[in-house]
N, C-alpha and C. Protein backbone atom coordinates (compact mmCIF):
# COMPACT_ATOMS: atom_id res chain seq x y z
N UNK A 1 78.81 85.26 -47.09
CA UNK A 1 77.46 85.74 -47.16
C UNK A 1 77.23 86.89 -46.20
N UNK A 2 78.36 87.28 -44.64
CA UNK A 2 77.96 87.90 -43.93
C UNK A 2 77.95 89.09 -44.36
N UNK A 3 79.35 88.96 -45.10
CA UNK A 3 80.05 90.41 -45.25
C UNK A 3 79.25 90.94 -46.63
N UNK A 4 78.62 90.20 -47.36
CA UNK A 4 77.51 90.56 -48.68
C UNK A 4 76.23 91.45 -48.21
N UNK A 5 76.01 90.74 -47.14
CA UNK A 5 74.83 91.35 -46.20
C UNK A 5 75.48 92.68 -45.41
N UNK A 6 76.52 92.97 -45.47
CA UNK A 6 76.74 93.91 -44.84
C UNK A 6 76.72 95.51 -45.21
N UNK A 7 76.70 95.53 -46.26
CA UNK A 7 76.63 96.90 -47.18
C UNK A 7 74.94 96.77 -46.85
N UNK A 8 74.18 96.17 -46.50
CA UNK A 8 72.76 96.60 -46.63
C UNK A 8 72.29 96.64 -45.25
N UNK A 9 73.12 96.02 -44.03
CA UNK A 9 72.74 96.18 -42.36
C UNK A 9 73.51 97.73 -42.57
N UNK A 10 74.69 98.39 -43.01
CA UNK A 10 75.15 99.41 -42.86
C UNK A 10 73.90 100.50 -42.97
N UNK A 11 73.22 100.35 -44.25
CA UNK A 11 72.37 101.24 -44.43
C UNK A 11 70.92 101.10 -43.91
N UNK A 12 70.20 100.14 -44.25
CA UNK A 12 69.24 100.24 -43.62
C UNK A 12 68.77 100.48 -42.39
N UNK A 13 69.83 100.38 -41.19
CA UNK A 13 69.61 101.06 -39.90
C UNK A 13 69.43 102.36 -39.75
N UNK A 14 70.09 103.19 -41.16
CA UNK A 14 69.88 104.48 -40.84
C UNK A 14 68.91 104.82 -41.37
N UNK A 15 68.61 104.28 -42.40
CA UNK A 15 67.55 104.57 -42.99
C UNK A 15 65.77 104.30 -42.32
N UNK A 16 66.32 103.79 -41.40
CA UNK A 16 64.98 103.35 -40.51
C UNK A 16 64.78 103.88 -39.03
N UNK A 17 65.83 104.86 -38.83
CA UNK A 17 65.98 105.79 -37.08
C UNK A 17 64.77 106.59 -37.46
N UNK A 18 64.09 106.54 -35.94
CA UNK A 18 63.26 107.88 -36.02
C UNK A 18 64.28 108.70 -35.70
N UNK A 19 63.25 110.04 -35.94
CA UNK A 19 64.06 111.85 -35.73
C UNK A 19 64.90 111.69 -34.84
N UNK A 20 64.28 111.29 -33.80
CA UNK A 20 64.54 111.22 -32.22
C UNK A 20 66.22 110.97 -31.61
N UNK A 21 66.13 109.64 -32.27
CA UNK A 21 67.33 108.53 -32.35
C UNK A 21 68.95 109.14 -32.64
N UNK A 22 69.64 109.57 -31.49
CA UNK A 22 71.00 109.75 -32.25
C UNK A 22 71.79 109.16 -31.07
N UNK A 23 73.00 109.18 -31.57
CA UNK A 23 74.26 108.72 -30.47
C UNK A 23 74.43 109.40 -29.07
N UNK A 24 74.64 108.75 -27.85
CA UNK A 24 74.97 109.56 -26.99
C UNK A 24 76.81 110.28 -27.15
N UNK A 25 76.79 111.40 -26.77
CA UNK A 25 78.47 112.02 -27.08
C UNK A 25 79.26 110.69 -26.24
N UNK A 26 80.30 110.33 -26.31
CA UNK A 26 81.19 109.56 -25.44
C UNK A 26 81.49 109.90 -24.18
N UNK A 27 81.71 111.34 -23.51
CA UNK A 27 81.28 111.67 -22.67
C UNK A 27 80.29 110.97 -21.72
N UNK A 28 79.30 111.33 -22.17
CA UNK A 28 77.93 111.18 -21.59
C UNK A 28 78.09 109.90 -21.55
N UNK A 29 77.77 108.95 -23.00
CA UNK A 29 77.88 107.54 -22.58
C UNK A 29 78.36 106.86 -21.74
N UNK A 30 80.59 107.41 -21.32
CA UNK A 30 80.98 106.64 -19.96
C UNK A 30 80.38 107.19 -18.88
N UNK A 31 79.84 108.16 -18.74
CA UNK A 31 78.97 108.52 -17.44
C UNK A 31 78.04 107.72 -17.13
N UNK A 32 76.84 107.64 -18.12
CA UNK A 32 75.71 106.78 -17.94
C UNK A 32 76.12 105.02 -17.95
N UNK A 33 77.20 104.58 -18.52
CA UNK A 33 77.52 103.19 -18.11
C UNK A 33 78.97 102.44 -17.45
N UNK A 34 79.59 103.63 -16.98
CA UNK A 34 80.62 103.32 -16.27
C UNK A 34 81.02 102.58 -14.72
N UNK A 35 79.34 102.71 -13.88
CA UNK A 35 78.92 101.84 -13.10
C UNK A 35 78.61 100.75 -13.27
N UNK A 36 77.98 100.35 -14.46
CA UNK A 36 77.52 98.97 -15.06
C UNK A 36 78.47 98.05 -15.69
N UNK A 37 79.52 98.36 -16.35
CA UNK A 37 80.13 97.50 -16.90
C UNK A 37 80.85 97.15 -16.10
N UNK A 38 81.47 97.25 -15.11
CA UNK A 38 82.22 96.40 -14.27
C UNK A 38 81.65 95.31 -13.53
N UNK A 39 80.28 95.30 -13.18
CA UNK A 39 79.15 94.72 -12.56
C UNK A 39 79.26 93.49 -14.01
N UNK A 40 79.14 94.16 -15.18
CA UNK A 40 78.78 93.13 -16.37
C UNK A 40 80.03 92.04 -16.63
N UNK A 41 81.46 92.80 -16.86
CA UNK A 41 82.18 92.08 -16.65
C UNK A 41 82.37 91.10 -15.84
N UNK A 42 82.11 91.33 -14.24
CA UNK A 42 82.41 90.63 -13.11
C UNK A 42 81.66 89.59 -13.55
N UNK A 43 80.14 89.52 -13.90
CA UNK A 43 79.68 88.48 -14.55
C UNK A 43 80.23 87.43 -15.10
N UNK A 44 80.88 88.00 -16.36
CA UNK A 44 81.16 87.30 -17.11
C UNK A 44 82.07 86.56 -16.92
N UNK A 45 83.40 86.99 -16.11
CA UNK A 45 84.35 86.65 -15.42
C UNK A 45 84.11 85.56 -14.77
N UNK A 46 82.98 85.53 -13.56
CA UNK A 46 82.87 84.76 -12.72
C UNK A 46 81.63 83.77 -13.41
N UNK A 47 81.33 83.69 -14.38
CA UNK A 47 80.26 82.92 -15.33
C UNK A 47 78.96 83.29 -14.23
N UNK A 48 79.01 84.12 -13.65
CA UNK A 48 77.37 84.07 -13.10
C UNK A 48 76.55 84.44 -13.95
N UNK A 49 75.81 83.85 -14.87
CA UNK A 49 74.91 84.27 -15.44
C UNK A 49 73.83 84.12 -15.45
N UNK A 50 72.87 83.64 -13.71
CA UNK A 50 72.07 84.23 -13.16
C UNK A 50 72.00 85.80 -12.96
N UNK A 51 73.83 86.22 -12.53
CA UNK A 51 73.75 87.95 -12.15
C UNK A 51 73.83 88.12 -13.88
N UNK A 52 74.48 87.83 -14.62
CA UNK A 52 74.45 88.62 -16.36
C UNK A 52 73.09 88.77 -16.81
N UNK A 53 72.12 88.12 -16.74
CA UNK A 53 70.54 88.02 -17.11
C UNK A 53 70.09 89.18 -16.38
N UNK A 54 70.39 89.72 -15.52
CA UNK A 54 69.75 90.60 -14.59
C UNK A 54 69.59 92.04 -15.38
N UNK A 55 71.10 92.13 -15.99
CA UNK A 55 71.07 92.78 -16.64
C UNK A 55 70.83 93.46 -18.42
N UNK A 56 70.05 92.22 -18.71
CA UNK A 56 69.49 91.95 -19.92
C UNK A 56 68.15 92.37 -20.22
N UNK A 57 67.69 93.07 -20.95
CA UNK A 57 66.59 93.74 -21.27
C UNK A 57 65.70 92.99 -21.58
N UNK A 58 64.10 92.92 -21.89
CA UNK A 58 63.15 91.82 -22.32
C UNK A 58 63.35 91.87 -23.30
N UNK A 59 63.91 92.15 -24.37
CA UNK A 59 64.24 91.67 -25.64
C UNK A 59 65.10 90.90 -26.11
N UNK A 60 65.85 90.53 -24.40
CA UNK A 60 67.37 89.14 -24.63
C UNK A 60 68.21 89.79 -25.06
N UNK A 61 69.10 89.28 -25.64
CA UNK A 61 71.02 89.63 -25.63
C UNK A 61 71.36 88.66 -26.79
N UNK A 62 71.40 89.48 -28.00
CA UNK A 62 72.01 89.20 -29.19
C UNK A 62 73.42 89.02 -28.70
N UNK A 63 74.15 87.86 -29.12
CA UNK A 63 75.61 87.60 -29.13
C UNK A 63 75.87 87.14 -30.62
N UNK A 64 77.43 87.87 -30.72
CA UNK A 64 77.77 87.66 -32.30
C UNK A 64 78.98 87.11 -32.26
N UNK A 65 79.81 86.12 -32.69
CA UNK A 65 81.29 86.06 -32.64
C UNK A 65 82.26 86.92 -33.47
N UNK A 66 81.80 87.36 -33.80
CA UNK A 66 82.33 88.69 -34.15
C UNK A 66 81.95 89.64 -34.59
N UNK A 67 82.37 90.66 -34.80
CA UNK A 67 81.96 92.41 -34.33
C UNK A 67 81.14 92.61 -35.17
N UNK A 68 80.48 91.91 -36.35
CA UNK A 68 79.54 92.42 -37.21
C UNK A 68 78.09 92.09 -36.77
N UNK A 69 76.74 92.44 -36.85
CA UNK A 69 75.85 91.92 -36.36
C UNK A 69 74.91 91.96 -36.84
N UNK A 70 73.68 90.73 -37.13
CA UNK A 70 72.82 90.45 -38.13
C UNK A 70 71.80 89.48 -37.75
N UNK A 71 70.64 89.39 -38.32
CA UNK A 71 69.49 88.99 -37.86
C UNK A 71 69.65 87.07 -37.65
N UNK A 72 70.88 86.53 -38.26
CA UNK A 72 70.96 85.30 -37.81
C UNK A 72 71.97 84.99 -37.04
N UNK A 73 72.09 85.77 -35.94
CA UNK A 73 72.97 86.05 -34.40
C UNK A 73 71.84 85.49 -33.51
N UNK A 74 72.79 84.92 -32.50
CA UNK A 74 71.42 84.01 -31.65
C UNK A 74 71.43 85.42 -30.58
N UNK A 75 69.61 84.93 -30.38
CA UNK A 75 69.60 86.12 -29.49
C UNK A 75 69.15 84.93 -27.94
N UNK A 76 69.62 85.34 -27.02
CA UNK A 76 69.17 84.58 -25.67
C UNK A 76 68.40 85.78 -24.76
N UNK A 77 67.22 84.65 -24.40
CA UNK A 77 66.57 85.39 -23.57
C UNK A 77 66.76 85.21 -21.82
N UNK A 78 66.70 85.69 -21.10
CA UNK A 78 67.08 85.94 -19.57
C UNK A 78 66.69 84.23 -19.72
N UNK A 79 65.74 83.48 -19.18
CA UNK A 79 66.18 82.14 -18.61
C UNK A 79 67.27 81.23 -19.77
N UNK A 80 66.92 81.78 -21.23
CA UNK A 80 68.45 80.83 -21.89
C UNK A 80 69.63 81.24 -20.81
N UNK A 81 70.05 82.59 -20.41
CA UNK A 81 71.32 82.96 -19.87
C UNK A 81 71.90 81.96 -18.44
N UNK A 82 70.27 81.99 -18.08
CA UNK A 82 70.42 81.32 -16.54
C UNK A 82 70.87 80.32 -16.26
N UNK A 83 70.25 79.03 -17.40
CA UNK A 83 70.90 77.75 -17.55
C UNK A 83 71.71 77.53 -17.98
N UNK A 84 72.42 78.51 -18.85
CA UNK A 84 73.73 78.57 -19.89
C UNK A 84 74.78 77.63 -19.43
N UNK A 85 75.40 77.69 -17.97
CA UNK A 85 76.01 76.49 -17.60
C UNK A 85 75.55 75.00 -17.74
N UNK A 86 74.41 74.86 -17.56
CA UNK A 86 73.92 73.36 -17.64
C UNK A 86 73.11 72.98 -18.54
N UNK A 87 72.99 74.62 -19.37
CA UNK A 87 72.34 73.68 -20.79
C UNK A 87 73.31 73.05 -21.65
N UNK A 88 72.47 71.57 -22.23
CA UNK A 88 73.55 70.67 -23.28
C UNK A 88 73.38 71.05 -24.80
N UNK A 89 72.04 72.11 -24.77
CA UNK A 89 71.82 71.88 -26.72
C UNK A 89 72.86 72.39 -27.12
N UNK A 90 72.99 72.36 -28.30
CA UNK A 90 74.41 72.86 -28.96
C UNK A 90 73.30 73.49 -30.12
N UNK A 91 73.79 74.79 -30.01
CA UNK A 91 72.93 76.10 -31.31
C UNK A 91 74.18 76.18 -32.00
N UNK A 92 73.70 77.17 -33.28
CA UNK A 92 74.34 77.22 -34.19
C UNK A 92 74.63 78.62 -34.20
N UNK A 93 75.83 79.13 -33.76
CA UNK A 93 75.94 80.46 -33.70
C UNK A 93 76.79 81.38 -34.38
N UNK A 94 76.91 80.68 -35.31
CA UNK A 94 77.72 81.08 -36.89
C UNK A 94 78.57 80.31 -37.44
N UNK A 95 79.78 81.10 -38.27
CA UNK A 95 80.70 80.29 -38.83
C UNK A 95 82.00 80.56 -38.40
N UNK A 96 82.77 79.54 -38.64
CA UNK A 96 84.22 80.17 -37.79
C UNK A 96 85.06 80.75 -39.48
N UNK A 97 85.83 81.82 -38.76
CA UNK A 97 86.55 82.44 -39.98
C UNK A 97 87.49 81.99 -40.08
N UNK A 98 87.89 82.01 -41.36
CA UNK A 98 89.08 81.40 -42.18
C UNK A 98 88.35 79.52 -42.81
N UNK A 99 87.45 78.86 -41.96
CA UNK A 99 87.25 77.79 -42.77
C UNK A 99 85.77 77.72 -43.11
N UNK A 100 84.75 78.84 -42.05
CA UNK A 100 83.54 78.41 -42.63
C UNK A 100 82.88 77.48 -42.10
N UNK A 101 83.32 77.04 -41.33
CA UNK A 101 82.45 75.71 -40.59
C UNK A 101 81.48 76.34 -39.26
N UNK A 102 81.05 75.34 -39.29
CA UNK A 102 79.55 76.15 -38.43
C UNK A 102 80.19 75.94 -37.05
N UNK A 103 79.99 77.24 -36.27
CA UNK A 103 79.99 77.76 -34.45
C UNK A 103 79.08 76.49 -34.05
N UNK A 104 79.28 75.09 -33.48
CA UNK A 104 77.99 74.36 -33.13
C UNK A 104 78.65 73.71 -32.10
N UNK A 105 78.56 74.54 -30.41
CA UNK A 105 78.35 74.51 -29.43
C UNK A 105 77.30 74.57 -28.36
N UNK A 106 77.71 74.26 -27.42
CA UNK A 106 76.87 74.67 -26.23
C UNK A 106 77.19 76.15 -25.96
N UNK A 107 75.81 76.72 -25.17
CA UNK A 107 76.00 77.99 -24.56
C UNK A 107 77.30 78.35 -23.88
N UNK A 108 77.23 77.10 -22.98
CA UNK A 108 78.81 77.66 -21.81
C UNK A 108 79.98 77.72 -23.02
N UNK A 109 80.02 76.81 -24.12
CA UNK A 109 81.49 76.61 -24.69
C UNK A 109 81.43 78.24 -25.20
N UNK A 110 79.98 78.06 -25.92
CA UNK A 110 80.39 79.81 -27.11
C UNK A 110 80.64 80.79 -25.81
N UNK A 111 80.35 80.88 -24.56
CA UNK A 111 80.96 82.07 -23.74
C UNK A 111 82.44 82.16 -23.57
N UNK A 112 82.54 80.55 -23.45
CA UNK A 112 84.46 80.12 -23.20
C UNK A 112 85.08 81.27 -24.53
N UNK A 113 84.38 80.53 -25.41
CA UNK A 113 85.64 80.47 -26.67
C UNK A 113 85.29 82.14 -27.56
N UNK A 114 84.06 82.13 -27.42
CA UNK A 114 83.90 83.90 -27.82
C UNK A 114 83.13 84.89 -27.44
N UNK A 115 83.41 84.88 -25.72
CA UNK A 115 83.13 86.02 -24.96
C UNK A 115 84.55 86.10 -24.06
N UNK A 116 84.45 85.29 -23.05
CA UNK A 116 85.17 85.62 -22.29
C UNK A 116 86.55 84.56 -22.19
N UNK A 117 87.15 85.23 -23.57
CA UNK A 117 88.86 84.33 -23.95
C UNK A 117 89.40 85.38 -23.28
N UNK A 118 89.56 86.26 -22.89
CA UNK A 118 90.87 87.46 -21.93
C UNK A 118 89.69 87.91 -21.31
N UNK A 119 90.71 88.41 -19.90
CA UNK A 119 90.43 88.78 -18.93
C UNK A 119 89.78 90.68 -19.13
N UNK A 120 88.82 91.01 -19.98
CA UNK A 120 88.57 92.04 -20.19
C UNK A 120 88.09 93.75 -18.99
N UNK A 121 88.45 92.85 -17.69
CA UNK A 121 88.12 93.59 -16.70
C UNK A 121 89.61 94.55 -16.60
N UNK A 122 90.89 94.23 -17.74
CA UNK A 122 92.32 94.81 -16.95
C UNK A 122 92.13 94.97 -18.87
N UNK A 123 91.46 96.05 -19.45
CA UNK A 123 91.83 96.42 -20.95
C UNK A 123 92.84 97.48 -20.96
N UNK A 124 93.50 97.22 -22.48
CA UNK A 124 94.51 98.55 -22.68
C UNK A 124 94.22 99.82 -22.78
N UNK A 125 92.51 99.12 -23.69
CA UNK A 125 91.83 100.65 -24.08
C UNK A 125 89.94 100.66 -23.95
N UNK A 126 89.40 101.69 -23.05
CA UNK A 126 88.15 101.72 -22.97
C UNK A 126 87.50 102.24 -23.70
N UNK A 127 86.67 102.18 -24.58
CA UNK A 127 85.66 103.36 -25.45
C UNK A 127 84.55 103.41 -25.41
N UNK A 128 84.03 104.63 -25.49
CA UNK A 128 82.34 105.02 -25.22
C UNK A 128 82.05 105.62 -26.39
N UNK A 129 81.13 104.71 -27.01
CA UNK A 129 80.38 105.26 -28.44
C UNK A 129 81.51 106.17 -29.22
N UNK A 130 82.46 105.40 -29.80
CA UNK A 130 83.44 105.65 -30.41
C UNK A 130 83.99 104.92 -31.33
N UNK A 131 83.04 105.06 -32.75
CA UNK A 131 83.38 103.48 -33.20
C UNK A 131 85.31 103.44 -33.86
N UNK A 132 85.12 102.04 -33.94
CA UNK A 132 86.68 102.12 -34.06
C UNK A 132 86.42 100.80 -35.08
N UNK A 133 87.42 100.99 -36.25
CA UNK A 133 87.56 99.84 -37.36
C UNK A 133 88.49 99.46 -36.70
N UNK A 134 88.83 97.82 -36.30
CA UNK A 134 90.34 97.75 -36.09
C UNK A 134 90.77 96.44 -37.20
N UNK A 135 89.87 95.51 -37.70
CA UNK A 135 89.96 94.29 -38.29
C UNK A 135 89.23 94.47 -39.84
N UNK A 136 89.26 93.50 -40.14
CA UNK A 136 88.37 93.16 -41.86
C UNK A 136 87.19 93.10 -41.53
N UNK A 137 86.79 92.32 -40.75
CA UNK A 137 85.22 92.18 -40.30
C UNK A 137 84.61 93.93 -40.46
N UNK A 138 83.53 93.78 -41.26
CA UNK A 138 83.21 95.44 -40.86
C UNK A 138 82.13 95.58 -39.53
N UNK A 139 82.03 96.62 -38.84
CA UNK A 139 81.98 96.98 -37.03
C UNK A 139 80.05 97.60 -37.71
N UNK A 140 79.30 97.15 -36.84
CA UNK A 140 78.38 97.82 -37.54
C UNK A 140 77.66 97.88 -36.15
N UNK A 141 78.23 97.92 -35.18
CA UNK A 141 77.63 98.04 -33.74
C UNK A 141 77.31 98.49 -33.54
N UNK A 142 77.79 100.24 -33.78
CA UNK A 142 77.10 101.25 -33.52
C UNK A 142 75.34 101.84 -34.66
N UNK A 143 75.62 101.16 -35.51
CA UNK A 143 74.22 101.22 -36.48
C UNK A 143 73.50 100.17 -35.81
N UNK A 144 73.70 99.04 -34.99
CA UNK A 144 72.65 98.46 -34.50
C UNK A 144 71.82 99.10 -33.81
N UNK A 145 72.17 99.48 -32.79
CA UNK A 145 72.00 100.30 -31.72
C UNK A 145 72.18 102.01 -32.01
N UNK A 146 71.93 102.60 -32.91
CA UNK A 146 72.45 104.24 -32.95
C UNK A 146 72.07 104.98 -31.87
N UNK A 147 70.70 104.63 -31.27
CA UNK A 147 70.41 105.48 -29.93
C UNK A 147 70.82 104.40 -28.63
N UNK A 148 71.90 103.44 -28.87
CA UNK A 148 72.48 103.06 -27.75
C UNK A 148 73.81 103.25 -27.37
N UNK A 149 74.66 102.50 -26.35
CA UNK A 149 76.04 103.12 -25.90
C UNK A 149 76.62 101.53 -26.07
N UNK A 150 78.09 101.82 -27.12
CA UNK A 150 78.72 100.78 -27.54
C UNK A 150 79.57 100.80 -26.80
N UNK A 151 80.13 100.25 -25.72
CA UNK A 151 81.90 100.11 -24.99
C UNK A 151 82.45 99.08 -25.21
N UNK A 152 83.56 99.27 -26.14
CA UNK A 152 84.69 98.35 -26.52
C UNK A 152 85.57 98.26 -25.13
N UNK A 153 86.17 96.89 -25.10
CA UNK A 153 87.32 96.55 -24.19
C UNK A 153 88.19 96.34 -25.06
N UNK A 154 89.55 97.18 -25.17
CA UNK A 154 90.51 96.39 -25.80
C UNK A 154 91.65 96.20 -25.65
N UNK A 155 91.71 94.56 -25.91
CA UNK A 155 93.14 94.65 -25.24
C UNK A 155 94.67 94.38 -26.59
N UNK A 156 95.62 94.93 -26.58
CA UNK A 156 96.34 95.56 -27.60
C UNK A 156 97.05 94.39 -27.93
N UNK A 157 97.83 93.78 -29.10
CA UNK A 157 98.00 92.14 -29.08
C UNK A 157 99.82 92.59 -28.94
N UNK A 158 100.84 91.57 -28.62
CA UNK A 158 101.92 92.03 -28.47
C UNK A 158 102.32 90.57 -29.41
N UNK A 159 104.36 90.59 -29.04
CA UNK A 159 105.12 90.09 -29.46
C UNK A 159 105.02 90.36 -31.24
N UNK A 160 105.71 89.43 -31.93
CA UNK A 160 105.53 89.78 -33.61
C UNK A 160 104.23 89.40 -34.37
N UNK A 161 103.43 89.05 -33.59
CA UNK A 161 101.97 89.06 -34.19
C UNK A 161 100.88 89.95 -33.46
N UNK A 162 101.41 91.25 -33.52
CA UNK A 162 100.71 92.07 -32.29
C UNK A 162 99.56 92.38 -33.19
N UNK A 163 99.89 92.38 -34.39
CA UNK A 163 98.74 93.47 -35.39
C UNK A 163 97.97 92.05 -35.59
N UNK A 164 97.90 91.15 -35.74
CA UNK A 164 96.76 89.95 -35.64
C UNK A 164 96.27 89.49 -34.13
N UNK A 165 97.32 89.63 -33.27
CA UNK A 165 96.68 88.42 -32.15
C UNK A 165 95.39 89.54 -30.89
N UNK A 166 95.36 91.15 -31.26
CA UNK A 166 94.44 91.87 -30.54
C UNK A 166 93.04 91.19 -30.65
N UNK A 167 92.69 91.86 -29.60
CA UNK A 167 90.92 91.63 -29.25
C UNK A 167 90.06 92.53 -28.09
N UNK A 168 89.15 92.84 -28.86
CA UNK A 168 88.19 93.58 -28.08
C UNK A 168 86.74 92.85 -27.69
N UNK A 169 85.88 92.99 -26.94
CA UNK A 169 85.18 92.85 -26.51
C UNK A 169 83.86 94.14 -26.25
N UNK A 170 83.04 94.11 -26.96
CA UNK A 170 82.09 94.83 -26.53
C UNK A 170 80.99 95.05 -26.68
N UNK A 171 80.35 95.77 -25.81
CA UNK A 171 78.56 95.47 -24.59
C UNK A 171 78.01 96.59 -24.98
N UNK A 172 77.12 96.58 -25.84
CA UNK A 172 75.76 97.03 -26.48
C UNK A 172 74.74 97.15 -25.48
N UNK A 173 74.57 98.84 -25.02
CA UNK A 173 73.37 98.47 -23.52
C UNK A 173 72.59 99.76 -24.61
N UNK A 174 71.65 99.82 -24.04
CA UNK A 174 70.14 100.80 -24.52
C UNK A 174 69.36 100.80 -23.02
N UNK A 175 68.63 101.75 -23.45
CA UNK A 175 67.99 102.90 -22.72
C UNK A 175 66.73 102.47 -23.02
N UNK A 176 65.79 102.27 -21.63
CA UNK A 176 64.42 102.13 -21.87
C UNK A 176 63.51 102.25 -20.78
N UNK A 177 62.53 101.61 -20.72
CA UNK A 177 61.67 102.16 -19.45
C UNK A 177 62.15 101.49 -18.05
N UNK A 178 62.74 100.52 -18.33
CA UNK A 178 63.31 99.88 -16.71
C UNK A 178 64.89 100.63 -16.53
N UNK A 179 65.51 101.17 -17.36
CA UNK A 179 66.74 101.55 -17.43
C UNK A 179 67.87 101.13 -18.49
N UNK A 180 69.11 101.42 -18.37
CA UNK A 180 69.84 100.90 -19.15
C UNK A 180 69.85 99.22 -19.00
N UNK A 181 70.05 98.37 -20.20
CA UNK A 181 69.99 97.01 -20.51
C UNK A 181 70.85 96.87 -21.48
N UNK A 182 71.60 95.79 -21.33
CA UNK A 182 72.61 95.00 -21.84
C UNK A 182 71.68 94.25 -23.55
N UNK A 183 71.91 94.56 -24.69
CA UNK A 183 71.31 94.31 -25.58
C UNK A 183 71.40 93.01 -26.33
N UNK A 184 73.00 93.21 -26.71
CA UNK A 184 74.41 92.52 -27.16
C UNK A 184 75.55 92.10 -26.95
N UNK A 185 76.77 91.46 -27.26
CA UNK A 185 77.69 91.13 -27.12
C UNK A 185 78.13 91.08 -28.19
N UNK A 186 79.27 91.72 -28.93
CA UNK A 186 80.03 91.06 -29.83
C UNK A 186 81.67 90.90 -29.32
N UNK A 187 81.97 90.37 -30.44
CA UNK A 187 83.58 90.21 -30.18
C UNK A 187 84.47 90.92 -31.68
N UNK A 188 85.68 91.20 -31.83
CA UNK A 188 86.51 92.28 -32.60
C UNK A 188 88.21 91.26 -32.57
N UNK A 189 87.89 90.58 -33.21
CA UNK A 189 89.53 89.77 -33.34
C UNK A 189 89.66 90.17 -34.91
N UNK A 190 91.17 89.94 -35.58
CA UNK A 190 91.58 89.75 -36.71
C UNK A 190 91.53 88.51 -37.16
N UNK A 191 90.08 89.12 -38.83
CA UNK A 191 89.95 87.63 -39.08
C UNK A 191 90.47 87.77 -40.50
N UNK A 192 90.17 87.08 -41.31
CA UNK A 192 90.79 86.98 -42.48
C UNK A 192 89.89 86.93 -43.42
């Protein structure tokens, strides 16, 4: 159903930018968030997500388990983030690929299992508003956000399953009256 919905999140984002609204060059983008994401990472790394909320905009932090992104992505707002360790509900935060069965964890597990599975602070490859297809899933990150800055982490997969076992990671921030804010999260594995 995601990927049905996806020929119509492709377009209708563009079809709905004001004038205004375009990409920052990549350039510019690692300039304006090349201080921040290491701060965001360290977060994530160290599960503080009292410090990750900090950096979350009042509109909360859409997380997706993978790189595509759509209006039934849970979005968390700064105190969901805070308790994230000691909250017990278990949300429903999609389906897992290849069988379809429903994402139905706790906050801390969905960070375990699809945010922070590799150490994304030591990536192979950094990118600033540069979209990149690398999987089946189609990438529609940068149409979420068109007047925001997408940075992929990626790290390159090795041994004889190098072209399946890669994964990226990446942080959707936008521009607004308090400053840049952390929007999103998705994740970029090979799914099937």
């Amino acid at each position: 159903m995601k990927r049905l919905a996806a020929s119509l999140l492709l377009v209708l984002p563009v079809l709905a930018l004001p004038a205004c609204a375009q990409q920052t060059e990549p350039k510019a983008a690692r300039q304006a968030v090349q201080a921040l994401v290491p701060k965001v990472l360290e977060a994530l790394a160290k599960r503080d997500f009292d410090r990750l909320a900090t950096f979350v905009g009042d509109n909360g932090l859409t997380v997706s388990p993978y790189v595509m992104l759509d209006d039934s992505d849970v979005r968390l707002s700064r105190p969901d983030l805070q308790s994230c360790v000691t909250d017990r509900e278990v949300r429903l935060w999609g389906e897992r690929d290849g069988s379809g069965d429903p994402i139905e964890i706790t906050c801390s597990q969905y960070f375990d299992e699809f945010v922070w599975n590799a150490d994304y602070r030591q990536p192979d490859e950094v990118l600033y508003n540069e979209p990149r297809q690398r999987g089946n899933e189609i990438n529609n990150n940068h149409d979420y956000a068109p007047d925001g800055i997408v940075v992929e982490l990626h790290i390159r997969g090795d041994g004889d399953q190098a072209a399946m076992n890669w994964k990226s990671l990446r942080l959707i921030f936008r521009d607004g009256e308090k400053g840049l804010s952390l929007i999103a999260i998705t994740r970029d594995v090979w799914t099937i």
